[in-house]
PDB file of N, CA and C in Angstrom:
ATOM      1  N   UNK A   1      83.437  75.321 112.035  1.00  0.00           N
ATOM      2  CA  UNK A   1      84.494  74.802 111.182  1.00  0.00           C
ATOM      3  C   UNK A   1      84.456  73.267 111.199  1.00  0.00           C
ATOM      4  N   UNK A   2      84.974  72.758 112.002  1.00  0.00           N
ATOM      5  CA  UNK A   2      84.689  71.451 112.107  1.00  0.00           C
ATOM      6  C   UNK A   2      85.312  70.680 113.886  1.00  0.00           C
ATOM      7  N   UNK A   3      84.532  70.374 114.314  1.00  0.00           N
ATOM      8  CA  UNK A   3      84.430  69.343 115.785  1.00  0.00           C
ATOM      9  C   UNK A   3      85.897  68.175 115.729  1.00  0.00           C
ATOM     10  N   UNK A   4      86.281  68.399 117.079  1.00  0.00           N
ATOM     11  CA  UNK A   4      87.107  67.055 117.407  1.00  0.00           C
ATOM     12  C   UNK A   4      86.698  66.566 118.417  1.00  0.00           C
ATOM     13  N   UNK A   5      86.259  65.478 118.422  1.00  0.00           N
ATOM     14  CA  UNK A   5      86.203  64.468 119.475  1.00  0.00           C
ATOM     15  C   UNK A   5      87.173  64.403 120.716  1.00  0.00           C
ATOM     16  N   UNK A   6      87.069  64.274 121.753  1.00  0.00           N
ATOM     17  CA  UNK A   6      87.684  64.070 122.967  1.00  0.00           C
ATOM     18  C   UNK A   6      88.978  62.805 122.627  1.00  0.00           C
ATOM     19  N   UNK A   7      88.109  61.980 122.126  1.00  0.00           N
ATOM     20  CA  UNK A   7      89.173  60.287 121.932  1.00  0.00           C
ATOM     21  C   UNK A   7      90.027  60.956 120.532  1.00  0.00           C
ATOM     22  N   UNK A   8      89.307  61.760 119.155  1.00  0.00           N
ATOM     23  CA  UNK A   8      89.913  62.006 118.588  1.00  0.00           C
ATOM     24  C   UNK A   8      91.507  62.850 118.907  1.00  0.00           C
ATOM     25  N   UNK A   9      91.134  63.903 119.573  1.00  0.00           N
ATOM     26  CA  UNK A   9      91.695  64.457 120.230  1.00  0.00           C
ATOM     27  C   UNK A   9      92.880  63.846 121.083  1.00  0.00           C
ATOM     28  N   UNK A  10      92.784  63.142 121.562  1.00  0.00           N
ATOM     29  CA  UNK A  10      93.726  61.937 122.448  1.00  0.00           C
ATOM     30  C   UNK A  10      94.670  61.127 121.415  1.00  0.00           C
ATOM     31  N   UNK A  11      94.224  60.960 120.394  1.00  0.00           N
ATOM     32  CA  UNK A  11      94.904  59.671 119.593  1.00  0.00           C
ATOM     33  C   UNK A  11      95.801  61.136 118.203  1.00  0.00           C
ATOM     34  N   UNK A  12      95.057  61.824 118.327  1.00  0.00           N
ATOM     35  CA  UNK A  12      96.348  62.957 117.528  1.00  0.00           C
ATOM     36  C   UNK A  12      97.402  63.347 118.182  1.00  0.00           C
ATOM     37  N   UNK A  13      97.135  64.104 119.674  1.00  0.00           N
ATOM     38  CA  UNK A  13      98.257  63.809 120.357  1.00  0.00           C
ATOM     39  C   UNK A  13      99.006  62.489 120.603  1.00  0.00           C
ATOM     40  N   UNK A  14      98.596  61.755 120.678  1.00  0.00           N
ATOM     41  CA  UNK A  14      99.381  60.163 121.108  1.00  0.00           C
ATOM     42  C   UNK A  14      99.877  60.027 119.780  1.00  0.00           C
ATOM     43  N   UNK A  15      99.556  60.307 118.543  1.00  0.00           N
ATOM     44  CA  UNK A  15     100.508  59.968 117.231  1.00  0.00           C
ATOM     45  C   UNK A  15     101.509  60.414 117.323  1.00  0.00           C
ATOM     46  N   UNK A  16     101.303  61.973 117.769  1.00  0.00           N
ATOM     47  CA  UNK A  16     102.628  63.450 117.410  1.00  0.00           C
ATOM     48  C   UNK A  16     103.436  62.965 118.165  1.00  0.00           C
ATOM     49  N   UNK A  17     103.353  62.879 119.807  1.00  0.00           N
ATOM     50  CA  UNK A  17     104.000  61.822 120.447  1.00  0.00           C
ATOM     51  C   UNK A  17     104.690  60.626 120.353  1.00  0.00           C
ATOM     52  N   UNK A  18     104.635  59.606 119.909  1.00  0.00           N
ATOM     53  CA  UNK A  18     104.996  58.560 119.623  1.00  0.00           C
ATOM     54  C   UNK A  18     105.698  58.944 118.429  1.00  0.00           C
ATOM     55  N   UNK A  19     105.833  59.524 117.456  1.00  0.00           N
ATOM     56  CA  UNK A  19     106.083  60.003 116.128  1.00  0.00           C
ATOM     57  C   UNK A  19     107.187  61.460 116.110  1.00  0.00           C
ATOM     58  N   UNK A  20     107.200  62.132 117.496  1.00  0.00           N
ATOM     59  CA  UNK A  20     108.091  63.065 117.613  1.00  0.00           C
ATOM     60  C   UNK A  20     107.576  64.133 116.506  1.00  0.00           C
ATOM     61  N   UNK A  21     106.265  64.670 116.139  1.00  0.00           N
ATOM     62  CA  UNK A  21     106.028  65.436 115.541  1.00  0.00           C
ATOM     63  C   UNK A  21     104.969  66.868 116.287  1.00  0.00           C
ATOM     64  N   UNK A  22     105.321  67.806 115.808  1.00  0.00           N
ATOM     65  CA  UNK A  22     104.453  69.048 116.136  1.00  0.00           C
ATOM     66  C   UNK A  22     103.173  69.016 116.017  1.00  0.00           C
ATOM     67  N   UNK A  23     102.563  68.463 114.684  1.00  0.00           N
ATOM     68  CA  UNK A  23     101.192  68.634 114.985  1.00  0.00           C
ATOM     69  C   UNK A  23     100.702  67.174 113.496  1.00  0.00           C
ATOM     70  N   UNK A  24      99.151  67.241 113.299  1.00  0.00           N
ATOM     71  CA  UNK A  24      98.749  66.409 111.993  1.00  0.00           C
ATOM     72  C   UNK A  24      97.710  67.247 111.118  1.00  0.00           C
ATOM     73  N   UNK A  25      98.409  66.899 110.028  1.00  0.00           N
ATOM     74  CA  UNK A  25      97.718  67.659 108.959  1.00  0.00           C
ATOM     75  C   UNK A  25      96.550  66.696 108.692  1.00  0.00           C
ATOM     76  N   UNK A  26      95.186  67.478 108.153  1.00  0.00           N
ATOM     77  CA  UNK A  26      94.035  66.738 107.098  1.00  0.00           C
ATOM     78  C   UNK A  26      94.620  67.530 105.693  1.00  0.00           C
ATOM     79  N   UNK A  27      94.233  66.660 105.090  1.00  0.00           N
ATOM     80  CA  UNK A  27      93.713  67.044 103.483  1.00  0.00           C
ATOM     81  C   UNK A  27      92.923  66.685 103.004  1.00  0.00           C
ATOM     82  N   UNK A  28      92.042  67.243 101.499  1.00  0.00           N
ATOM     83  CA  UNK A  28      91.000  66.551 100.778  1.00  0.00           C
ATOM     84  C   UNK A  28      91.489  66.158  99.718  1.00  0.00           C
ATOM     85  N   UNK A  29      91.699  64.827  98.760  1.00  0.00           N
ATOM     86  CA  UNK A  29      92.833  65.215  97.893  1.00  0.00           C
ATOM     87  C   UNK A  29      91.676  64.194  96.949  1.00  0.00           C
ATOM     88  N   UNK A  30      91.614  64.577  95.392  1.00  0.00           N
ATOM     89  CA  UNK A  30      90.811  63.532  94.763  1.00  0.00           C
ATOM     90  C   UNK A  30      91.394  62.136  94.507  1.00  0.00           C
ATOM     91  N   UNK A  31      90.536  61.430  94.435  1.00  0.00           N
ATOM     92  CA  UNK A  31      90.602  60.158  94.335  1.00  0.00           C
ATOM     93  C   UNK A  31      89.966  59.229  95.525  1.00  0.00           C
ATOM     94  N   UNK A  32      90.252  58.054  95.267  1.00  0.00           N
ATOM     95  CA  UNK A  32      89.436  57.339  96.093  1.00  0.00           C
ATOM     96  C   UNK A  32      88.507  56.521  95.437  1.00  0.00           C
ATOM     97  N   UNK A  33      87.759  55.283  96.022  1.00  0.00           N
ATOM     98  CA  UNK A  33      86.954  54.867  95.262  1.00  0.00           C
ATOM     99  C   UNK A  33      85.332  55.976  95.221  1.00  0.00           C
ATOM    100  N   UNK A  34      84.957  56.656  95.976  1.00  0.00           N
ATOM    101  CA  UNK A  34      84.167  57.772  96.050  1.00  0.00           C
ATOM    102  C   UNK A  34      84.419  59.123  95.259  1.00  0.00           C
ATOM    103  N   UNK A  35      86.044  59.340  94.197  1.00  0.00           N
ATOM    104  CA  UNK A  35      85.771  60.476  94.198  1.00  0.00           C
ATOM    105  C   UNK A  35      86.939  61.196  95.169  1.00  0.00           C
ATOM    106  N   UNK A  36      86.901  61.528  96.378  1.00  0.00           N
ATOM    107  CA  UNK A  36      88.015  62.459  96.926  1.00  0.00           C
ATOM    108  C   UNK A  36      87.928  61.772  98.006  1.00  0.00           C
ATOM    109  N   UNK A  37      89.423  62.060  98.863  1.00  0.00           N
ATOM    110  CA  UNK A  37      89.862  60.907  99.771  1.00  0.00           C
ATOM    111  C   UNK A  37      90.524  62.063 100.709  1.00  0.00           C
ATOM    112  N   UNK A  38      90.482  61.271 102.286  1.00  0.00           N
ATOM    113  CA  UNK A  38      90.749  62.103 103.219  1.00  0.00           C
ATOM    114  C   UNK A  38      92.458  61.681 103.576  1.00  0.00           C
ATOM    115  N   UNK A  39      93.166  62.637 103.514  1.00  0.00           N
ATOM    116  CA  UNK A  39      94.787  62.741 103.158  1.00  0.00           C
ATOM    117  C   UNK A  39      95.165  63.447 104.670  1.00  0.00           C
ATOM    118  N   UNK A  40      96.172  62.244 105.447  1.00  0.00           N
ATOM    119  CA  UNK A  40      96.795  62.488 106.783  1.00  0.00           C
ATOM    120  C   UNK A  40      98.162  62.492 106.430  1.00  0.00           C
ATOM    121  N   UNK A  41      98.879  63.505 106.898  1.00  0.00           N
ATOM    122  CA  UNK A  41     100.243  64.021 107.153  1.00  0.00           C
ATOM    123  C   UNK A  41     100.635  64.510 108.099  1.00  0.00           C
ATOM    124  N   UNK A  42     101.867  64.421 108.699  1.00  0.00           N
ATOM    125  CA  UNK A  42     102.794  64.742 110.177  1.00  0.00           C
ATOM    126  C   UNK A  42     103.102  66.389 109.398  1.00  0.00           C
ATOM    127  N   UNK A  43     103.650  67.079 110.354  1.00  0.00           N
ATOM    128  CA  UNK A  43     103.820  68.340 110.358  1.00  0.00           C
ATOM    129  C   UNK A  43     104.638  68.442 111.308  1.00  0.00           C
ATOM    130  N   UNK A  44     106.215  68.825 110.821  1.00  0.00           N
ATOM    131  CA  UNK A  44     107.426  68.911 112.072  1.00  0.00           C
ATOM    132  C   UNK A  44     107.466  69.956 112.799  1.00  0.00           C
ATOM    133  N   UNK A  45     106.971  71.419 112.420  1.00  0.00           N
ATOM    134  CA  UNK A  45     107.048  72.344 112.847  1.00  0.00           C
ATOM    135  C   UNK A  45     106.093  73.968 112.357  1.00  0.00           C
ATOM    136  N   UNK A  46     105.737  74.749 113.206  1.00  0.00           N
ATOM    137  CA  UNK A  46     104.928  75.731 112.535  1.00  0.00           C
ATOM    138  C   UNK A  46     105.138  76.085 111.228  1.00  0.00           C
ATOM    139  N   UNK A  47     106.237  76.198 110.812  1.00  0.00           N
ATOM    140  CA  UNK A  47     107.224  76.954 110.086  1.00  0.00           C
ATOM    141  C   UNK A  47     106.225  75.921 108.969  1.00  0.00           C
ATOM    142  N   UNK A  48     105.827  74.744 108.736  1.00  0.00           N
ATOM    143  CA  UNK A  48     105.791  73.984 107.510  1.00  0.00           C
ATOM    144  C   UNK A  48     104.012  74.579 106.954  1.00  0.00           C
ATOM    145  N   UNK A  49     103.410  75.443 107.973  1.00  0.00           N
ATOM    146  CA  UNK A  49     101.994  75.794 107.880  1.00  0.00           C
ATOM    147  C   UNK A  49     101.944  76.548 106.213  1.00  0.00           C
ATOM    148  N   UNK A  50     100.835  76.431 105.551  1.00  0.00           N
ATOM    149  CA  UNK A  50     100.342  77.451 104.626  1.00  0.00           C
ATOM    150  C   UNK A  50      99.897  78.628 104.947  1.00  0.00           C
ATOM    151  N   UNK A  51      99.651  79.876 104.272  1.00  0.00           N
ATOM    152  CA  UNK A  51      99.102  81.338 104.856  1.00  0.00           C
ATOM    153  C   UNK A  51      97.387  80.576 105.437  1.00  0.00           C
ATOM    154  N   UNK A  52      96.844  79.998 104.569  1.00  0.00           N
ATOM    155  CA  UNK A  52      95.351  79.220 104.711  1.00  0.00           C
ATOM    156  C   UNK A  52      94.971  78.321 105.292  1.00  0.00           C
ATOM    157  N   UNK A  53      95.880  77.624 105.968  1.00  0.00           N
ATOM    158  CA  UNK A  53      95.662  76.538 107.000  1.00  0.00           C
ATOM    159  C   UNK A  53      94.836  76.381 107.931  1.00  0.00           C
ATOM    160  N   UNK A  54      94.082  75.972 108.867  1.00  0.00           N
ATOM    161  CA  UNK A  54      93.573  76.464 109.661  1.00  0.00           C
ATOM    162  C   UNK A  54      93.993  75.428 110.822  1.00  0.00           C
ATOM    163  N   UNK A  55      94.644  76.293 112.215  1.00  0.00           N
ATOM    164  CA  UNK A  55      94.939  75.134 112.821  1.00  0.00           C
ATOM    165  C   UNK A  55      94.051  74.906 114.221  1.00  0.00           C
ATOM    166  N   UNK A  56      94.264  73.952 114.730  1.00  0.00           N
ATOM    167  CA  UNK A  56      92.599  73.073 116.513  1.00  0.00           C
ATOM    168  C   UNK A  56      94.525  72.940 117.211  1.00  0.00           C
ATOM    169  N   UNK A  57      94.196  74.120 118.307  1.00  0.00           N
ATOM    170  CA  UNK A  57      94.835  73.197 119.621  1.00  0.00           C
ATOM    171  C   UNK A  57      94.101  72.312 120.088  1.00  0.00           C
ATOM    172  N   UNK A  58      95.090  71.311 120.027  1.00  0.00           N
ATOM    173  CA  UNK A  58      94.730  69.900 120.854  1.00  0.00           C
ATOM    174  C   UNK A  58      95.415  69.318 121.882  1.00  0.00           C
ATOM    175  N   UNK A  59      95.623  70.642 122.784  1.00  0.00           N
ATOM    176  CA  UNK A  59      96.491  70.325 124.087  1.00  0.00           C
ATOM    177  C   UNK A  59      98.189  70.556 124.009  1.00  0.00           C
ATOM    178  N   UNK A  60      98.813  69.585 123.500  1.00  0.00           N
ATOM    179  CA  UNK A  60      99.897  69.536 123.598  1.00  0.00           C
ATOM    180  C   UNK A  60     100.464  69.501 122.228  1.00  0.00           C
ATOM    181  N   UNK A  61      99.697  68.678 121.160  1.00  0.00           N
ATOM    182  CA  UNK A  61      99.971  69.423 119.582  1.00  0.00           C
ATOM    183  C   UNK A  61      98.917  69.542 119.208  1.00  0.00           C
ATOM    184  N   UNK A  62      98.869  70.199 117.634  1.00  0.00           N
ATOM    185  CA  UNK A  62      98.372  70.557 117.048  1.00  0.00           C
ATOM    186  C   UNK A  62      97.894  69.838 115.697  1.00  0.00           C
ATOM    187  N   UNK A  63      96.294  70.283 115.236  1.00  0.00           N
ATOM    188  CA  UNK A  63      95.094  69.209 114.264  1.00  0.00           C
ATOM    189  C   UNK A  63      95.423  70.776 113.071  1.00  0.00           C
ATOM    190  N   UNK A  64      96.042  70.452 112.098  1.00  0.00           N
ATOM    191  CA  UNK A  64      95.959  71.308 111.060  1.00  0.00           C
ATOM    192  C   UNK A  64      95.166  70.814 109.669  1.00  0.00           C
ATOM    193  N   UNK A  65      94.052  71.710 109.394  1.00  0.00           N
ATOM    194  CA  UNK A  65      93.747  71.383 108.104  1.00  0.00           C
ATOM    195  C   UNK A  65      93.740  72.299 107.259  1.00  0.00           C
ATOM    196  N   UNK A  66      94.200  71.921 105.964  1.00  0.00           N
ATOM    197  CA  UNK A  66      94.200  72.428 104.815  1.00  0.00           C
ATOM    198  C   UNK A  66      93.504  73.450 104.368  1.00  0.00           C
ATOM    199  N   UNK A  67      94.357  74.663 104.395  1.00  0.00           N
ATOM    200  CA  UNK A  67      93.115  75.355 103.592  1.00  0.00           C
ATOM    201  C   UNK A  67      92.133  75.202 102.666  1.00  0.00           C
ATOM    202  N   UNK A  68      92.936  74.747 101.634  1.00  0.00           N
ATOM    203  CA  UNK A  68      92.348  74.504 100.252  1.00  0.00           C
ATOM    204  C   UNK A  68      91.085  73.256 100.691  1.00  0.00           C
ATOM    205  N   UNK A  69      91.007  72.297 101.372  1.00  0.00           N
ATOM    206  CA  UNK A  69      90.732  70.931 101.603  1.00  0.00           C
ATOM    207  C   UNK A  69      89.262  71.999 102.673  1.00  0.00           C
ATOM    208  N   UNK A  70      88.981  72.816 103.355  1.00  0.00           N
ATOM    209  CA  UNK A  70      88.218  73.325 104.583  1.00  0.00           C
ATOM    210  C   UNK A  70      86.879  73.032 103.582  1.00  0.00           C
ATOM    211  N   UNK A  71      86.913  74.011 102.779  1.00  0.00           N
ATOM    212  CA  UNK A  71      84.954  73.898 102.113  1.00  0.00           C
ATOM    213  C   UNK A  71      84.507  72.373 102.218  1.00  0.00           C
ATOM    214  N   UNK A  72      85.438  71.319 101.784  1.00  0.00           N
ATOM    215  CA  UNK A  72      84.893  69.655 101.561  1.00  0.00           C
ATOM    216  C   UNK A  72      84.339  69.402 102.947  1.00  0.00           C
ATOM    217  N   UNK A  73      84.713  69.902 104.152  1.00  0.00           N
ATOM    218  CA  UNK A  73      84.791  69.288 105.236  1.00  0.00           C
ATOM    219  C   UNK A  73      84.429  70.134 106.386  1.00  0.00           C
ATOM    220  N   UNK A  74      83.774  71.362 106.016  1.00  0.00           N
ATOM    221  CA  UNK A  74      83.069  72.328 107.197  1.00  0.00           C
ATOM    222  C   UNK A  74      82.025  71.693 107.151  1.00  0.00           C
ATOM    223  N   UNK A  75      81.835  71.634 109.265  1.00  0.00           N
ATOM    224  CA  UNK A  75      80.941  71.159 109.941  1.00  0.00           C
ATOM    225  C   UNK A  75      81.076  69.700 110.353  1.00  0.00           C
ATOM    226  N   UNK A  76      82.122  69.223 109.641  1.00  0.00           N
ATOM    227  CA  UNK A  76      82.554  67.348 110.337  1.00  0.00           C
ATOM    228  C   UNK A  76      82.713  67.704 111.375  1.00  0.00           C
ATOM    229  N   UNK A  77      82.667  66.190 111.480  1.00  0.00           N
ATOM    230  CA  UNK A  77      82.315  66.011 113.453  1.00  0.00           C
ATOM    231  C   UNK A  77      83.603  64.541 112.846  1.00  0.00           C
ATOM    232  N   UNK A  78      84.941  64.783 113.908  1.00  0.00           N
ATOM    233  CA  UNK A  78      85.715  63.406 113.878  1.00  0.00           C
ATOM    234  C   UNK A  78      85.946  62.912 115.202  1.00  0.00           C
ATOM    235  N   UNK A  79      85.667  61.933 114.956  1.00  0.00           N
ATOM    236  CA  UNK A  79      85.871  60.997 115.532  1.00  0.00           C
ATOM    237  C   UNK A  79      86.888  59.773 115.899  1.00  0.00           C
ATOM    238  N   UNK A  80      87.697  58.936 116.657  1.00  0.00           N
ATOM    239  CA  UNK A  80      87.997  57.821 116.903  1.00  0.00           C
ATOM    240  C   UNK A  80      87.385  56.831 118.049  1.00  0.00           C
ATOM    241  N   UNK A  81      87.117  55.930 116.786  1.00  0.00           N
ATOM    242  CA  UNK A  81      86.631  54.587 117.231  1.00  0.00           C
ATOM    243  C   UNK A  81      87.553  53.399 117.742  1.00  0.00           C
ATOM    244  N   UNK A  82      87.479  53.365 118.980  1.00  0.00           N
ATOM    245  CA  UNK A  82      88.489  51.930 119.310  1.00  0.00           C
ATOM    246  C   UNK A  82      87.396  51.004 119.351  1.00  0.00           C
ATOM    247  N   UNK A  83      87.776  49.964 118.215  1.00  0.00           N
ATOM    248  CA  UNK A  83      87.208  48.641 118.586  1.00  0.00           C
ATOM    249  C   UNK A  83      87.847  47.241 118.727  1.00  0.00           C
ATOM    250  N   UNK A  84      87.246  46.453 119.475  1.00  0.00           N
ATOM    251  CA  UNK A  84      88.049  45.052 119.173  1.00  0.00           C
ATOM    252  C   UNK A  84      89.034  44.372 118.226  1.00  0.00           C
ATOM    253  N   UNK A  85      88.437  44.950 116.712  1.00  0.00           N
ATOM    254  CA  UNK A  85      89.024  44.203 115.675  1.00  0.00           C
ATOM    255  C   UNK A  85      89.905  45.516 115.016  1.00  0.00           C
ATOM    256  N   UNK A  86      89.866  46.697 115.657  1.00  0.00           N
ATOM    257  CA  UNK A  86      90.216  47.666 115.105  1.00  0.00           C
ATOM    258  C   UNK A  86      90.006  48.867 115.029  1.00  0.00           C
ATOM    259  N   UNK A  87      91.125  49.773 114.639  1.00  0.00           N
ATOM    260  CA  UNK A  87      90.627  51.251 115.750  1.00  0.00           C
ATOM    261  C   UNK A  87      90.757  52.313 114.309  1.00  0.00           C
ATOM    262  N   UNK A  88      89.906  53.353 114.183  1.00  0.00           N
ATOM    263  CA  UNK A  88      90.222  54.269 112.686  1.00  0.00           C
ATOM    264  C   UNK A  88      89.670  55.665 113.498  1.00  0.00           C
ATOM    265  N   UNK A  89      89.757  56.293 112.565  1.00  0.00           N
ATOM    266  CA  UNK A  89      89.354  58.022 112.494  1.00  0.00           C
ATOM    267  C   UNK A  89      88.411  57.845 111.716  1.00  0.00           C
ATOM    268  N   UNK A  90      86.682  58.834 112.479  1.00  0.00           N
ATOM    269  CA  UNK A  90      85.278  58.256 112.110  1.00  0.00           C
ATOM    270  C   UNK A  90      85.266  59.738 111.596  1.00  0.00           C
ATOM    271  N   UNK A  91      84.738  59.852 110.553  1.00  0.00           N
ATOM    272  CA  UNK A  91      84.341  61.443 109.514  1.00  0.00           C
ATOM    273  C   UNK A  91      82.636  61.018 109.602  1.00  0.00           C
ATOM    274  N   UNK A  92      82.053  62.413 110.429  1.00  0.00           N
ATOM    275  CA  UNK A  92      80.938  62.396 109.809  1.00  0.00           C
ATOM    276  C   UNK A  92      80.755  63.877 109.267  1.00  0.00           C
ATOM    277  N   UNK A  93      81.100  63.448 108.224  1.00  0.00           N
ATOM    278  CA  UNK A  93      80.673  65.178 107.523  1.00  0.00           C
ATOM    279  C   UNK A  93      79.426  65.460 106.462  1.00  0.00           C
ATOM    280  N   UNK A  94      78.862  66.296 107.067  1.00  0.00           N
ATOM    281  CA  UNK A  94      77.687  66.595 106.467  1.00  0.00           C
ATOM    282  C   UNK A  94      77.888  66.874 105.103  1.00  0.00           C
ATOM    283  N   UNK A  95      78.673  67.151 104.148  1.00  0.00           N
ATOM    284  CA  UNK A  95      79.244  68.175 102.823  1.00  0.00           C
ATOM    285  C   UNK A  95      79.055  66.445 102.199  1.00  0.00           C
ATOM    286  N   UNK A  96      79.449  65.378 102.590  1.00  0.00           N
ATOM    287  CA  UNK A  96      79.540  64.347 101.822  1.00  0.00           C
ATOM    288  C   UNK A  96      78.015  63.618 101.021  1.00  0.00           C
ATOM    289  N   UNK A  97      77.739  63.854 100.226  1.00  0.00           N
ATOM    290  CA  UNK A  97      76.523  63.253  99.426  1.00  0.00           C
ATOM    291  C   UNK A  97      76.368  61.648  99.212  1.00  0.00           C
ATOM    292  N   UNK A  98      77.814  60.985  99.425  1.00  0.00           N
ATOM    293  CA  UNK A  98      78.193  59.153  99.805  1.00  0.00           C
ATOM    294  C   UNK A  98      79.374  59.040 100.220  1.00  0.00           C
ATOM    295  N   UNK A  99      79.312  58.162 100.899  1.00  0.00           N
ATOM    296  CA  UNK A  99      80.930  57.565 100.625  1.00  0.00           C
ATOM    297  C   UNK A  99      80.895  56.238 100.750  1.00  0.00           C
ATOM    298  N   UNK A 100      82.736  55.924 100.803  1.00  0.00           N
ATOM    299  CA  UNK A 100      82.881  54.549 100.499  1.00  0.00           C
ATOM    300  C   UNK A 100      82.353  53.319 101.649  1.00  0.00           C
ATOM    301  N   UNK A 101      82.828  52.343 101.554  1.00  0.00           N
ATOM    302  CA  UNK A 101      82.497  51.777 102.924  1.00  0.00           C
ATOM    303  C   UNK A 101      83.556  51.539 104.067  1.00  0.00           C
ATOM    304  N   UNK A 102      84.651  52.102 103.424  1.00  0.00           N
ATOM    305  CA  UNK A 102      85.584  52.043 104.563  1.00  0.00           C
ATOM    306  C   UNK A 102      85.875  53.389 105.231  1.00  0.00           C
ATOM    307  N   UNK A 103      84.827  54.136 104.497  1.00  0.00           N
ATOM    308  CA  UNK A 103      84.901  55.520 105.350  1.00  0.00           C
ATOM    309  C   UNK A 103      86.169  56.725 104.890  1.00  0.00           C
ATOM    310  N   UNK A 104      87.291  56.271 104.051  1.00  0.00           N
ATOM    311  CA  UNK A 104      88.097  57.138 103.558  1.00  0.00           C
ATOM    312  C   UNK A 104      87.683  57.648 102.562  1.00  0.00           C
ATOM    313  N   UNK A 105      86.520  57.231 102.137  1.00  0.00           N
ATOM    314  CA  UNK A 105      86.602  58.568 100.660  1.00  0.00           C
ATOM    315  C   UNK A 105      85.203  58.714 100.391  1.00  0.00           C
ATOM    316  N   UNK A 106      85.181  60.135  99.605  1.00  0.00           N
ATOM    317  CA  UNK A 106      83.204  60.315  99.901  1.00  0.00           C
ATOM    318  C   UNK A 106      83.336  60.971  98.630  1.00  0.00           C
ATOM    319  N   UNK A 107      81.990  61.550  98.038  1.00  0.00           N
ATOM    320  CA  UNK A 107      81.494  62.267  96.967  1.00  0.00           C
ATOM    321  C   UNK A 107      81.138  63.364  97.428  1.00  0.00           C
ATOM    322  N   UNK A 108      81.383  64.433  96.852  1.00  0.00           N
ATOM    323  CA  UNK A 108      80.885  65.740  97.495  1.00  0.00           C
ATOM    324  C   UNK A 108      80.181  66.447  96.371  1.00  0.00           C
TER     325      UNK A 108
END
């Protein structure tokens, strides 16, 4: 389906946390300068899930993605990068044919 990173993993919980939320949604939603863009949302409680969702325990909350959004993005591998000048969520997903250069939005 698709990989979470250890650090990824760490910094979803540390959002839900800091943010008082149950878990974080992905989405694939079009647009973007590529074409379709990767869409983050809080999630207060199970109850807000779709029948198609698919959800990653991640310890203490929960990585939900989109049903509808899964085909764009089976087999990513995510990632977070802390760096000096700045810290993001790294997508390497194989399904993407380009993307942009800031890494939020790809062509599929």
């Amino acid at each position: 389906m698709i990989s979470v990173t250890e650090s990824a993993t760490k910094q979803i919980n540390d959002l839900c946390e800091s943010n008082n939320k149950w878990g974080v949604k992905l989405a694939v939603k079009g647009g973007g300068c590529a074409g379709f863009s990767y869409d983050w949302s809080f999630v207060d409680s199970e109850a807000e899930l779709l029948d198609d969702d698919e959800v990653i325990d991640t310890g203490s909350k929960k990585f939900i993605i989109d049903g509808m959004s899964l085909m764009y993005i089976l087999g990513t591998e995510l990632d977070y990068k802390r760096e000096i000048f700045g810290s993001s969520f790294v997508f390497e997903n194989p399904n993407a044919t380009s993307s942009c250069g800031c890494g939020t939005s790809f062509a599929f």
